[in-house]
PDB file of N, CA and C in Angstrom:
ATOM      1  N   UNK A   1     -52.825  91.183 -65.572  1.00  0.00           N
ATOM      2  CA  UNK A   1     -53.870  92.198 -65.483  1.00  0.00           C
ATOM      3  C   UNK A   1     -54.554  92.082 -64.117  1.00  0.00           C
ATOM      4  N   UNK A   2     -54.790  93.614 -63.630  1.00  0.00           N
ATOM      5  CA  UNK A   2     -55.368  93.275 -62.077  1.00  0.00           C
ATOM      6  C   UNK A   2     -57.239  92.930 -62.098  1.00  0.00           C
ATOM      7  N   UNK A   3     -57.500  92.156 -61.230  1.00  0.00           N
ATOM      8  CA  UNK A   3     -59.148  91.901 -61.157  1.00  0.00           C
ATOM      9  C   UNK A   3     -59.802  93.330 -61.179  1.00  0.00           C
ATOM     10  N   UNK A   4     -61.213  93.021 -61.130  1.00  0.00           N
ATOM     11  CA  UNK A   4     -61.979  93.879 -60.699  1.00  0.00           C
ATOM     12  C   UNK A   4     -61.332  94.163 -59.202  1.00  0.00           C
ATOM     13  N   UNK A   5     -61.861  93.416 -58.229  1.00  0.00           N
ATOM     14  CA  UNK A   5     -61.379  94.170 -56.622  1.00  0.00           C
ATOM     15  C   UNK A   5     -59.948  94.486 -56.478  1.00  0.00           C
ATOM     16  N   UNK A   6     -59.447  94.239 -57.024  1.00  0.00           N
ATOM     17  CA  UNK A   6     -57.650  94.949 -57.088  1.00  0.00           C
ATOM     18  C   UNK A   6     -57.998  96.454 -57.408  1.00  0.00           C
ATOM     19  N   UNK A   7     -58.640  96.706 -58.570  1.00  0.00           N
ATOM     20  CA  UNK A   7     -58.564  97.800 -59.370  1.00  0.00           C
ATOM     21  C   UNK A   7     -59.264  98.716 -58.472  1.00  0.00           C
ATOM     22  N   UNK A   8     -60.601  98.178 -57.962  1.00  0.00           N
ATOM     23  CA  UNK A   8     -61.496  99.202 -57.025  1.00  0.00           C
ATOM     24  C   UNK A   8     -60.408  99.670 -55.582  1.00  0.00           C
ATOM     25  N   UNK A   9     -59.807  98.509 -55.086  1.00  0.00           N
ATOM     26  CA  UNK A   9     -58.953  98.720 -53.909  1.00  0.00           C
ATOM     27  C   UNK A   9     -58.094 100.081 -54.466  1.00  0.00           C
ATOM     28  N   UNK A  10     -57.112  99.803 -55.478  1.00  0.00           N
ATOM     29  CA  UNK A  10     -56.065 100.949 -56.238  1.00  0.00           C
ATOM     30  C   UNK A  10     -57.318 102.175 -56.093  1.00  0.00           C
ATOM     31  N   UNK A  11     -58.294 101.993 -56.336  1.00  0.00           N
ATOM     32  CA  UNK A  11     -58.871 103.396 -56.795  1.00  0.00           C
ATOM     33  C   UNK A  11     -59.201 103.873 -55.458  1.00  0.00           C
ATOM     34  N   UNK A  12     -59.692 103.208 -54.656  1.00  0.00           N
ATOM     35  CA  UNK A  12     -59.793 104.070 -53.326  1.00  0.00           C
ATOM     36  C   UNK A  12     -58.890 104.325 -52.605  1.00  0.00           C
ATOM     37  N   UNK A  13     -58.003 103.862 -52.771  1.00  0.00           N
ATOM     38  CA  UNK A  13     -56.814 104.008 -52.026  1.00  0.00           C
ATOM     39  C   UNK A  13     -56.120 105.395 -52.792  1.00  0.00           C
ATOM     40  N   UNK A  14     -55.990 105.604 -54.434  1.00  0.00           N
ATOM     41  CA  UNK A  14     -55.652 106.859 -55.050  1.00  0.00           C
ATOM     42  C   UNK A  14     -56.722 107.793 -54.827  1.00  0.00           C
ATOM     43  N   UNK A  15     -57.913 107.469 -54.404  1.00  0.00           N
ATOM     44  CA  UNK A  15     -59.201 108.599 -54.493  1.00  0.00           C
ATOM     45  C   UNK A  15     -59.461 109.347 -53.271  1.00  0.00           C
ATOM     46  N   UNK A  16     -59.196 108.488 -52.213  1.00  0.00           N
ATOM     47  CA  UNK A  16     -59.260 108.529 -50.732  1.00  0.00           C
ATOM     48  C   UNK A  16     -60.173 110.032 -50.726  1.00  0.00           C
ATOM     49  N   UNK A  17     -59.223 111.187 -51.371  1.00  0.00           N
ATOM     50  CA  UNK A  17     -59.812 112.634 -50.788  1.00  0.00           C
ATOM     51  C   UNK A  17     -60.825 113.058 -51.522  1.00  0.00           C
ATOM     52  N   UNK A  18     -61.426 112.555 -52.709  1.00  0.00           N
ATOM     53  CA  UNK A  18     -62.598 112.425 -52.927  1.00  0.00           C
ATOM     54  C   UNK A  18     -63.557 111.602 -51.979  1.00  0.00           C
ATOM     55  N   UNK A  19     -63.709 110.795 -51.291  1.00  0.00           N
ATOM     56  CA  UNK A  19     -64.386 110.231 -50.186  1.00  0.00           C
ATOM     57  C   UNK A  19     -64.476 111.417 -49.060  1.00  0.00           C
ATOM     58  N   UNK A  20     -63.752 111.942 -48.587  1.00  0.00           N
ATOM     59  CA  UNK A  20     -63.626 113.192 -47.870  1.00  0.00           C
ATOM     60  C   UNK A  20     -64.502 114.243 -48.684  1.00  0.00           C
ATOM     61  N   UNK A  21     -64.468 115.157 -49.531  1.00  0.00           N
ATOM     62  CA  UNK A  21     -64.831 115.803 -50.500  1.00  0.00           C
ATOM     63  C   UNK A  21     -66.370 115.891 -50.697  1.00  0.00           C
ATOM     64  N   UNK A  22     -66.673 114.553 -50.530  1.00  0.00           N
ATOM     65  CA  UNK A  22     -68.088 113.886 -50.879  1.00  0.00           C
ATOM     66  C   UNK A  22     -68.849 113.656 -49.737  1.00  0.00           C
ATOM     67  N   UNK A  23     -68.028 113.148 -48.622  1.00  0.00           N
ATOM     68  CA  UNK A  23     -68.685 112.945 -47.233  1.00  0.00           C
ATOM     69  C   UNK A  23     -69.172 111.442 -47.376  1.00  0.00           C
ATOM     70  N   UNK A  24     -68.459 110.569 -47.717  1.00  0.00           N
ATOM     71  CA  UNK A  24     -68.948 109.093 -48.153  1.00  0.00           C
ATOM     72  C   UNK A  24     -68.117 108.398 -47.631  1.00  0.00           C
ATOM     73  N   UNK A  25     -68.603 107.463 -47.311  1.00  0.00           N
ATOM     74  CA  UNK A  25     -67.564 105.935 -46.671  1.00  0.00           C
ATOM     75  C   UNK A  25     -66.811 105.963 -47.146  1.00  0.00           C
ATOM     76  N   UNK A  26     -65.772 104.624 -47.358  1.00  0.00           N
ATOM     77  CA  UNK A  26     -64.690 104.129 -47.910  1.00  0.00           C
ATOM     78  C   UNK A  26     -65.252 102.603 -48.045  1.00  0.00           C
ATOM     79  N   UNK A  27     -66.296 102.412 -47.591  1.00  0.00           N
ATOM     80  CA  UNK A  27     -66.842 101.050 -47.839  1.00  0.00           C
ATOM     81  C   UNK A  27     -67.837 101.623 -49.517  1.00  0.00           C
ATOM     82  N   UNK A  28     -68.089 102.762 -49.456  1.00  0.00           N
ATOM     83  CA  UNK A  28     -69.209 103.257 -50.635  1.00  0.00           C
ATOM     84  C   UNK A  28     -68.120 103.615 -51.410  1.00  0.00           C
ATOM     85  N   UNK A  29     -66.892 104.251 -51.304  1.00  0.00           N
ATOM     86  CA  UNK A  29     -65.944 104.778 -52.557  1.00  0.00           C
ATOM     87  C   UNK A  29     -65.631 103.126 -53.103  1.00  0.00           C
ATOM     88  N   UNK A  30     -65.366 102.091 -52.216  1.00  0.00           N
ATOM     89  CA  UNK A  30     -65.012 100.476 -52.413  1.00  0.00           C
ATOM     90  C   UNK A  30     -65.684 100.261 -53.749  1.00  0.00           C
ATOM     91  N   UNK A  31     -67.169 100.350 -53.133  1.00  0.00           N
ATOM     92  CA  UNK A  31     -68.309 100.013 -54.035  1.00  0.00           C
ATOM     93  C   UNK A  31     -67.961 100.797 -55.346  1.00  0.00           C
ATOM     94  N   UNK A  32     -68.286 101.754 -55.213  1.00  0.00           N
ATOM     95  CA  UNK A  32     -68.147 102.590 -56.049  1.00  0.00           C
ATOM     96  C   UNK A  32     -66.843 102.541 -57.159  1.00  0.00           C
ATOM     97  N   UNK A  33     -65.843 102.360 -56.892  1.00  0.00           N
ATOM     98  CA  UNK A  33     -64.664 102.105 -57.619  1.00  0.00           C
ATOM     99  C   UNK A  33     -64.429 100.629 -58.005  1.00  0.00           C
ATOM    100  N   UNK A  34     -65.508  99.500 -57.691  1.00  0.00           N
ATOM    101  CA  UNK A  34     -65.263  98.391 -58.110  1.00  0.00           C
ATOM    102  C   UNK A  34     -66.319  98.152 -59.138  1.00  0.00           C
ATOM    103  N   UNK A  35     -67.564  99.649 -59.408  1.00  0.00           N
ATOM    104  CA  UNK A  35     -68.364  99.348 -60.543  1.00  0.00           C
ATOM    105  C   UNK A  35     -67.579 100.007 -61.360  1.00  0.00           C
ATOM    106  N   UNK A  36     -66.870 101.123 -61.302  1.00  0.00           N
ATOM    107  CA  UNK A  36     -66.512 102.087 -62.248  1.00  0.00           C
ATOM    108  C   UNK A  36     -65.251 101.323 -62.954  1.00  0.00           C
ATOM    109  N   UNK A  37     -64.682 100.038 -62.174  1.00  0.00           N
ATOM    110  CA  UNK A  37     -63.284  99.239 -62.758  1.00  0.00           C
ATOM    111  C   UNK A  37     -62.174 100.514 -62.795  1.00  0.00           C
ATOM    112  N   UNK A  38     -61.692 100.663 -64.079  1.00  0.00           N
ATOM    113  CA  UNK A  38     -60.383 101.222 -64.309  1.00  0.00           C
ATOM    114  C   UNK A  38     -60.703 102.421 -65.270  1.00  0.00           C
ATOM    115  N   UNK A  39     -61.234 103.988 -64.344  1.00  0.00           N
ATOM    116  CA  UNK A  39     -61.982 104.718 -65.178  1.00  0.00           C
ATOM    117  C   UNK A  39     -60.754 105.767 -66.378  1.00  0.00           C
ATOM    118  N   UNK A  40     -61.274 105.886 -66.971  1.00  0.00           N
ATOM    119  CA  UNK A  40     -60.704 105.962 -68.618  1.00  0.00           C
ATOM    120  C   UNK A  40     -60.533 107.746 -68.317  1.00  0.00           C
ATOM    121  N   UNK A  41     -59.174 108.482 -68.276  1.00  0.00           N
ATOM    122  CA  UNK A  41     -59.374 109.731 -68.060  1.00  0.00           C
ATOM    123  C   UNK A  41     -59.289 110.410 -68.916  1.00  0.00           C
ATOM    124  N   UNK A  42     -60.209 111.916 -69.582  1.00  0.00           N
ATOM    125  CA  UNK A  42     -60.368 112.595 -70.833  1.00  0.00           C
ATOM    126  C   UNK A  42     -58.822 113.459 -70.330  1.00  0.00           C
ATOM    127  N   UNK A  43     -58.099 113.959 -70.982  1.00  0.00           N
ATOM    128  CA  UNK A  43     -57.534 115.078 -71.455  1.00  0.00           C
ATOM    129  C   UNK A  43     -57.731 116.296 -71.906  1.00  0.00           C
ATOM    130  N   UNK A  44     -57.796 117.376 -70.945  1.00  0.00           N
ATOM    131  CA  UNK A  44     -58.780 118.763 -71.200  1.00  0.00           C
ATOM    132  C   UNK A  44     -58.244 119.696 -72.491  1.00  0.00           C
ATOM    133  N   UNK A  45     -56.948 118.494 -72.789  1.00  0.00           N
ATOM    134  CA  UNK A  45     -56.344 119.349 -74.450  1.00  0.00           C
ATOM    135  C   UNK A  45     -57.222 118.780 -75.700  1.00  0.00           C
ATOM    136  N   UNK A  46     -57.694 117.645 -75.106  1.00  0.00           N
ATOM    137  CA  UNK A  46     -58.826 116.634 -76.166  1.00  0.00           C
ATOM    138  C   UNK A  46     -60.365 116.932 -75.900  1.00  0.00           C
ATOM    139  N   UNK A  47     -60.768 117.096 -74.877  1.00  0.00           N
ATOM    140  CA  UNK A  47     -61.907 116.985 -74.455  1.00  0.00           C
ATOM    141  C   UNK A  47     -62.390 117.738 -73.508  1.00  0.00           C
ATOM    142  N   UNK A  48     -63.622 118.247 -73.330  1.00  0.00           N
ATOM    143  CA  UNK A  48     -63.967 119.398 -71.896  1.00  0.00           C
ATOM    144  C   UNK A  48     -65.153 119.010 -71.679  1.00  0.00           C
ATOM    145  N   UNK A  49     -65.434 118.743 -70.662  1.00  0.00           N
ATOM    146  CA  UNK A  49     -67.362 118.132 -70.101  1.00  0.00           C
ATOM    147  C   UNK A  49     -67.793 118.839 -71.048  1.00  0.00           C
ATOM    148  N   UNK A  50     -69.320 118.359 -71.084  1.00  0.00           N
ATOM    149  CA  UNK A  50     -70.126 118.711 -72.268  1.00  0.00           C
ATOM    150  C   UNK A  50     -71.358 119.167 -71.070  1.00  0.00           C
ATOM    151  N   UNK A  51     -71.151 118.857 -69.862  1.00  0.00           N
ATOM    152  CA  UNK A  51     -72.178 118.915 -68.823  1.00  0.00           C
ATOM    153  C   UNK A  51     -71.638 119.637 -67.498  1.00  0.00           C
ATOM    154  N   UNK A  52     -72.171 120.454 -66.584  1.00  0.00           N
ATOM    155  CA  UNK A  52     -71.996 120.883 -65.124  1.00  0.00           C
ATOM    156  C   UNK A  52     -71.665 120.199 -64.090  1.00  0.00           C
ATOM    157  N   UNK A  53     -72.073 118.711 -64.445  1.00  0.00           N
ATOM    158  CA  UNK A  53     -71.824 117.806 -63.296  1.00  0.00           C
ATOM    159  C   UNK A  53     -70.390 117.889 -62.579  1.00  0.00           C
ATOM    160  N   UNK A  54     -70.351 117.396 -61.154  1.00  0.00           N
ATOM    161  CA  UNK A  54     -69.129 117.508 -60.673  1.00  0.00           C
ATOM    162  C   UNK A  54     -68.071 115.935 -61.573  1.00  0.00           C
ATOM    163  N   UNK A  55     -66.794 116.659 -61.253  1.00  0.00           N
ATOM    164  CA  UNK A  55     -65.733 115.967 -61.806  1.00  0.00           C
ATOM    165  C   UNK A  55     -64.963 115.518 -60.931  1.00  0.00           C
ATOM    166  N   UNK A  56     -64.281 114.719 -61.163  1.00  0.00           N
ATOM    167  CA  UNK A  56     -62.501 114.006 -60.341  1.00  0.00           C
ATOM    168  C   UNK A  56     -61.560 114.681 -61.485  1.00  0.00           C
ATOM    169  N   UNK A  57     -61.248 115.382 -61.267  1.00  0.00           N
ATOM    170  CA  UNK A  57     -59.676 116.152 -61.702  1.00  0.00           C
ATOM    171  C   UNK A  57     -58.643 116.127 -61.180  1.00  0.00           C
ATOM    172  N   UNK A  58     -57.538 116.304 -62.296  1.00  0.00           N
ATOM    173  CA  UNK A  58     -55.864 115.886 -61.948  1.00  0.00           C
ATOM    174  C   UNK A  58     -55.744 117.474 -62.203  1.00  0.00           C
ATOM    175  N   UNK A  59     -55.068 118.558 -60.785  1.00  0.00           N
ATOM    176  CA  UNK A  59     -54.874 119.351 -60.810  1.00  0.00           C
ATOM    177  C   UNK A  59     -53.227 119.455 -60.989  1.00  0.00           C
ATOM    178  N   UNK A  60     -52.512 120.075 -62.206  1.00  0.00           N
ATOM    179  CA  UNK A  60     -51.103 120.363 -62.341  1.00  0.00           C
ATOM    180  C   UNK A  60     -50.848 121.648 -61.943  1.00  0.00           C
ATOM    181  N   UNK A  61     -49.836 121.835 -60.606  1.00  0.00           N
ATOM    182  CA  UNK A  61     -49.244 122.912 -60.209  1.00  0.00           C
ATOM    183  C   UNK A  61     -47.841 123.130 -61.459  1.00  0.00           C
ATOM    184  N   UNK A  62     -48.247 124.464 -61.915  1.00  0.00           N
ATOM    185  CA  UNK A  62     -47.315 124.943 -62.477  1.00  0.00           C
ATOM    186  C   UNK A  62     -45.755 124.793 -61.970  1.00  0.00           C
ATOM    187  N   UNK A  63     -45.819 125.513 -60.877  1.00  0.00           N
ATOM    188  CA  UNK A  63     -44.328 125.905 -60.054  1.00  0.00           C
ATOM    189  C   UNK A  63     -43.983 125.051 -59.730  1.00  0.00           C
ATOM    190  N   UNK A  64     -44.651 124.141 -58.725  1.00  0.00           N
ATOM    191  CA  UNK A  64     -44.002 123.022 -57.906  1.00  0.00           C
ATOM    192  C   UNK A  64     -44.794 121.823 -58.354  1.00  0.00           C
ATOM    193  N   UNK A  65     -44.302 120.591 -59.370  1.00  0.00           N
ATOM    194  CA  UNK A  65     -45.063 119.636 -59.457  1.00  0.00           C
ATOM    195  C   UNK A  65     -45.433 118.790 -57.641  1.00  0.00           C
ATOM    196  N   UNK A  66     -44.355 119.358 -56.395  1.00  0.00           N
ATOM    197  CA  UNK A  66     -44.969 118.504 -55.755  1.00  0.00           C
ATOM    198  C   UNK A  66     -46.236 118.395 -54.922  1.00  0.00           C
ATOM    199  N   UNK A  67     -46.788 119.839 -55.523  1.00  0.00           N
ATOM    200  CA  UNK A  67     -48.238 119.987 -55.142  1.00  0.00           C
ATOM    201  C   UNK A  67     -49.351 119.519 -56.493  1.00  0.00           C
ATOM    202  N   UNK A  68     -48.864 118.700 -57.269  1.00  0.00           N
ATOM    203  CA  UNK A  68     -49.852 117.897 -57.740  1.00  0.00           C
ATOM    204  C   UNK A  68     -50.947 118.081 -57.186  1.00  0.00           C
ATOM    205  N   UNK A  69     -52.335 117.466 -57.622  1.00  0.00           N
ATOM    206  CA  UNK A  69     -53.120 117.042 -56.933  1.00  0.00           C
ATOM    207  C   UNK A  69     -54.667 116.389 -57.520  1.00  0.00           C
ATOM    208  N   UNK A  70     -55.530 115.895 -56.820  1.00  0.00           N
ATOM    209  CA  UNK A  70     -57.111 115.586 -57.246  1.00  0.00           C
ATOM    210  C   UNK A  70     -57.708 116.240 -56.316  1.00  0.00           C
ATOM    211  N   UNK A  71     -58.875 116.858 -57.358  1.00  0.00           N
ATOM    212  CA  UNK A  71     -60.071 117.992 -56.668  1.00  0.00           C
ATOM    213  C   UNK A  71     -61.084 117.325 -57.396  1.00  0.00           C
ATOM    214  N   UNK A  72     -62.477 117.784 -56.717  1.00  0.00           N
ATOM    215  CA  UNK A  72     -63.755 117.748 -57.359  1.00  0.00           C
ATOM    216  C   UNK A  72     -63.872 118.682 -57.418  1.00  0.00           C
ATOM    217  N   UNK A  73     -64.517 119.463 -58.971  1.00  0.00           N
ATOM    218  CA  UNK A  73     -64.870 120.390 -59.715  1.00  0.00           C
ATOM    219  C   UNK A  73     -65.656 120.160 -60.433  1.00  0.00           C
ATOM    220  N   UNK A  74     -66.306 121.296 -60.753  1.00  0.00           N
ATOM    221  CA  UNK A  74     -67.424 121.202 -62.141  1.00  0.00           C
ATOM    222  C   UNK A  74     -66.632 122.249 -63.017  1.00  0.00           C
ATOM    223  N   UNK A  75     -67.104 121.823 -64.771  1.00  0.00           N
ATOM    224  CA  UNK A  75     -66.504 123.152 -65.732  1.00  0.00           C
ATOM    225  C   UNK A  75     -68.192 123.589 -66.386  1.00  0.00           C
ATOM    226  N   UNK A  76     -68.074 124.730 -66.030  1.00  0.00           N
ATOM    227  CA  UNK A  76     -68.590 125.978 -66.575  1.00  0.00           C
ATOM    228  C   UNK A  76     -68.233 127.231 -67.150  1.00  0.00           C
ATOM    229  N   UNK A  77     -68.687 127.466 -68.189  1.00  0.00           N
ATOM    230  CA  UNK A  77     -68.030 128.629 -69.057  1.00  0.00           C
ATOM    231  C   UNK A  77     -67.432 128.934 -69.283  1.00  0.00           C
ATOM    232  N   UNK A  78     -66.392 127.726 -69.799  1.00  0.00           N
ATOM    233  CA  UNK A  78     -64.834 127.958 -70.008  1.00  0.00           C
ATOM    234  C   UNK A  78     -64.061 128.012 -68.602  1.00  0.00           C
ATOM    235  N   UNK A  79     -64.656 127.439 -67.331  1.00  0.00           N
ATOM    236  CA  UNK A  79     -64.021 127.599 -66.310  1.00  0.00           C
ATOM    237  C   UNK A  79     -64.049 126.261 -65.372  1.00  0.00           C
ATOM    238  N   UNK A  80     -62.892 125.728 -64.877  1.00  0.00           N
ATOM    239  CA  UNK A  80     -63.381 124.720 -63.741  1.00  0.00           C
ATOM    240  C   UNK A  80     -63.472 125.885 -62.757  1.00  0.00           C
ATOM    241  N   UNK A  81     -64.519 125.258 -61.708  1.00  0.00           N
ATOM    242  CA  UNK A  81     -64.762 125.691 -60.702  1.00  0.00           C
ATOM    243  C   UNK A  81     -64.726 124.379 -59.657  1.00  0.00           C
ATOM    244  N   UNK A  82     -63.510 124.616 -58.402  1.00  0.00           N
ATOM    245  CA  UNK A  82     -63.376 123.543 -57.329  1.00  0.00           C
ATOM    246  C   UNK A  82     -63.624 123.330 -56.408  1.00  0.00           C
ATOM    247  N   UNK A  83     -63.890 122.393 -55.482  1.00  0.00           N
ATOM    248  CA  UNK A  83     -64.083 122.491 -54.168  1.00  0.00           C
ATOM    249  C   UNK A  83     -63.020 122.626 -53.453  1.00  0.00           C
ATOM    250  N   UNK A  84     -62.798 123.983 -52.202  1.00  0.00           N
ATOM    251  CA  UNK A  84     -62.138 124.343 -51.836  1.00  0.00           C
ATOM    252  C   UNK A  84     -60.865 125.561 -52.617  1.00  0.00           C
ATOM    253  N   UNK A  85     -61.734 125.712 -54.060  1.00  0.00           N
ATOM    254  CA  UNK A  85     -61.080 126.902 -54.886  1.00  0.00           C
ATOM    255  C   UNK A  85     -59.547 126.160 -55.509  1.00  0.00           C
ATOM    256  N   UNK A  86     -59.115 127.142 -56.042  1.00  0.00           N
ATOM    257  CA  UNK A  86     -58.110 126.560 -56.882  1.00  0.00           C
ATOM    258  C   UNK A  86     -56.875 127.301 -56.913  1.00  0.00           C
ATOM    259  N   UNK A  87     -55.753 127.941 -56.859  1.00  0.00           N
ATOM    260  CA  UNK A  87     -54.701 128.846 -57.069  1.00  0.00           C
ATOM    261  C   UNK A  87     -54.194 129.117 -57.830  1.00  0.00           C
ATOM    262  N   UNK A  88     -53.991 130.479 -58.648  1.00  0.00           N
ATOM    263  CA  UNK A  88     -53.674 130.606 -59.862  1.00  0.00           C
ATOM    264  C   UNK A  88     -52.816 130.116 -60.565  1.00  0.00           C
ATOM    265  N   UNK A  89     -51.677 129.493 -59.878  1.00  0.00           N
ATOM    266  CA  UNK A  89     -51.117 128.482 -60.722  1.00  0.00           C
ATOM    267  C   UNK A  89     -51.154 126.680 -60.951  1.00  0.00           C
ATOM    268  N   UNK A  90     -52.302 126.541 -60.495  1.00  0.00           N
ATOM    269  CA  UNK A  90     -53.163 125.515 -60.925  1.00  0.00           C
ATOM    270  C   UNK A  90     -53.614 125.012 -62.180  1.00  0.00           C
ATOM    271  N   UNK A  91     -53.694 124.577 -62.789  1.00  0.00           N
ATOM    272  CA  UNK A  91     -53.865 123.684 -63.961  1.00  0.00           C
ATOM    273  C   UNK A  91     -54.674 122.548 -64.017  1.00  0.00           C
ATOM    274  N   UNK A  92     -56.070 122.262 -64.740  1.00  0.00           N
ATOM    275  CA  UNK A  92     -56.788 120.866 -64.569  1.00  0.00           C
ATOM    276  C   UNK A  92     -56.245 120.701 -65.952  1.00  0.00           C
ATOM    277  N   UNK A  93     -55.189 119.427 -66.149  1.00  0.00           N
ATOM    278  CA  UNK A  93     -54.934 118.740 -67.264  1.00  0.00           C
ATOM    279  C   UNK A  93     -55.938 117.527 -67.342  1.00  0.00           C
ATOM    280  N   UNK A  94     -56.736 116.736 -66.628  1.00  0.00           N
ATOM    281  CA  UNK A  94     -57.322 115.927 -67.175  1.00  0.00           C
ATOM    282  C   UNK A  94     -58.843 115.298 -66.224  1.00  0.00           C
ATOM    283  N   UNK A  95     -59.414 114.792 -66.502  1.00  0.00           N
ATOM    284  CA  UNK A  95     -60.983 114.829 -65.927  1.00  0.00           C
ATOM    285  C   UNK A  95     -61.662 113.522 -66.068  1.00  0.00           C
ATOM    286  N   UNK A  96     -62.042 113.158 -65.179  1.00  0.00           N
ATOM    287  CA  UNK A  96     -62.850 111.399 -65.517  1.00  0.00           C
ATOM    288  C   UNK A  96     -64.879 111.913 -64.725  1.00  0.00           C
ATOM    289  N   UNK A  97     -65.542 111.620 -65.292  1.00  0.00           N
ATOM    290  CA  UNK A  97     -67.167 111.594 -64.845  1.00  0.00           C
ATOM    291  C   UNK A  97     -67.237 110.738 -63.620  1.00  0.00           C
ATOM    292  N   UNK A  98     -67.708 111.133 -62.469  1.00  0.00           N
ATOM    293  CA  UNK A  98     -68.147 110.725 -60.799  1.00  0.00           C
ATOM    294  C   UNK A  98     -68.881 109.688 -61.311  1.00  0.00           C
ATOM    295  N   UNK A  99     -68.888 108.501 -61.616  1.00  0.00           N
ATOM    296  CA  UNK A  99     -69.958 107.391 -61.744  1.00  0.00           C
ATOM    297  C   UNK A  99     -71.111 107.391 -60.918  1.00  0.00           C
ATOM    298  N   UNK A 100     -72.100 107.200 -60.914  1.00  0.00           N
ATOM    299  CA  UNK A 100     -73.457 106.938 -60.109  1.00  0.00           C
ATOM    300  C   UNK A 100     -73.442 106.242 -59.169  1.00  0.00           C
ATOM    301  N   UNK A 101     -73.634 106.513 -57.810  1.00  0.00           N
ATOM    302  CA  UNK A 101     -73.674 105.556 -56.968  1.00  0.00           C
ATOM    303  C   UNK A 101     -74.733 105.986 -55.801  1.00  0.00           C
ATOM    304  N   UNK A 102     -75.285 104.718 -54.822  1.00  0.00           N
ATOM    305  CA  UNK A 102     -75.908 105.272 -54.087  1.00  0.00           C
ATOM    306  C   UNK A 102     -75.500 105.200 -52.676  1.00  0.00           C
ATOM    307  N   UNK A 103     -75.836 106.248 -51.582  1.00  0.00           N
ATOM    308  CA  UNK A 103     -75.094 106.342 -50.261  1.00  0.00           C
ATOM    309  C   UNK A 103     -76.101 105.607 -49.187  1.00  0.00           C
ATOM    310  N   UNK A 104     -75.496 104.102 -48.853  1.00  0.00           N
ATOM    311  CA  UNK A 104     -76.398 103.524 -48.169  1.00  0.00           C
ATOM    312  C   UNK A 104     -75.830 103.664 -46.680  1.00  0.00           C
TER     313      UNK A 104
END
């Protein structure tokens, strides 16, 4: 099983464009991904925010899986809404909550 700082390293290193996204270090995503450990992701076939707050989403391209991807979005009214918009054959299959952190 990997440590805590293994797991935060993996996460910034998979999150990277959320750090971009956010306008935050990589010393603060560090931080940040070594409180959050190994965050637990909902399934939008199981579960849909209950709140506006922004999200880390796994965006599934229909056509071409090799445009995969992670966006920050919020869901409202039956809708994600993303940063930098989304393309209609886009898909958010699954969603984890931005943990709290502060930008020192």
């Amino acid at each position: 099983m990997k440590d805590k700082e293994q797991l935060a390293k993996d996460f910034v290193k998979a999150k990277g464009v959320l750090a971009y996204n956010l306008n935050v270090s990589y010393e603060n995503m560090f931080k940040w991904g070594f409180e959050a450990g190994a965050p637990k992701w909902n399934l939008v076939s199981e579960k849909l925010p209950e709140d506006d707050k922004l999200k880390l989403v796994y965006i599934e391209n229909e056509i071409n899986p090799i445009y995969n991807s992670y966006k920050v979005c919020h869901y409202e009214g039956d809708n994600w809404y993303c940063v930098g918009g989304r393309n209609s054959q886009e898909v958010v299959s699954r969603w984890i909550d931005i943990p709290e952190y502060k930008i020192e």
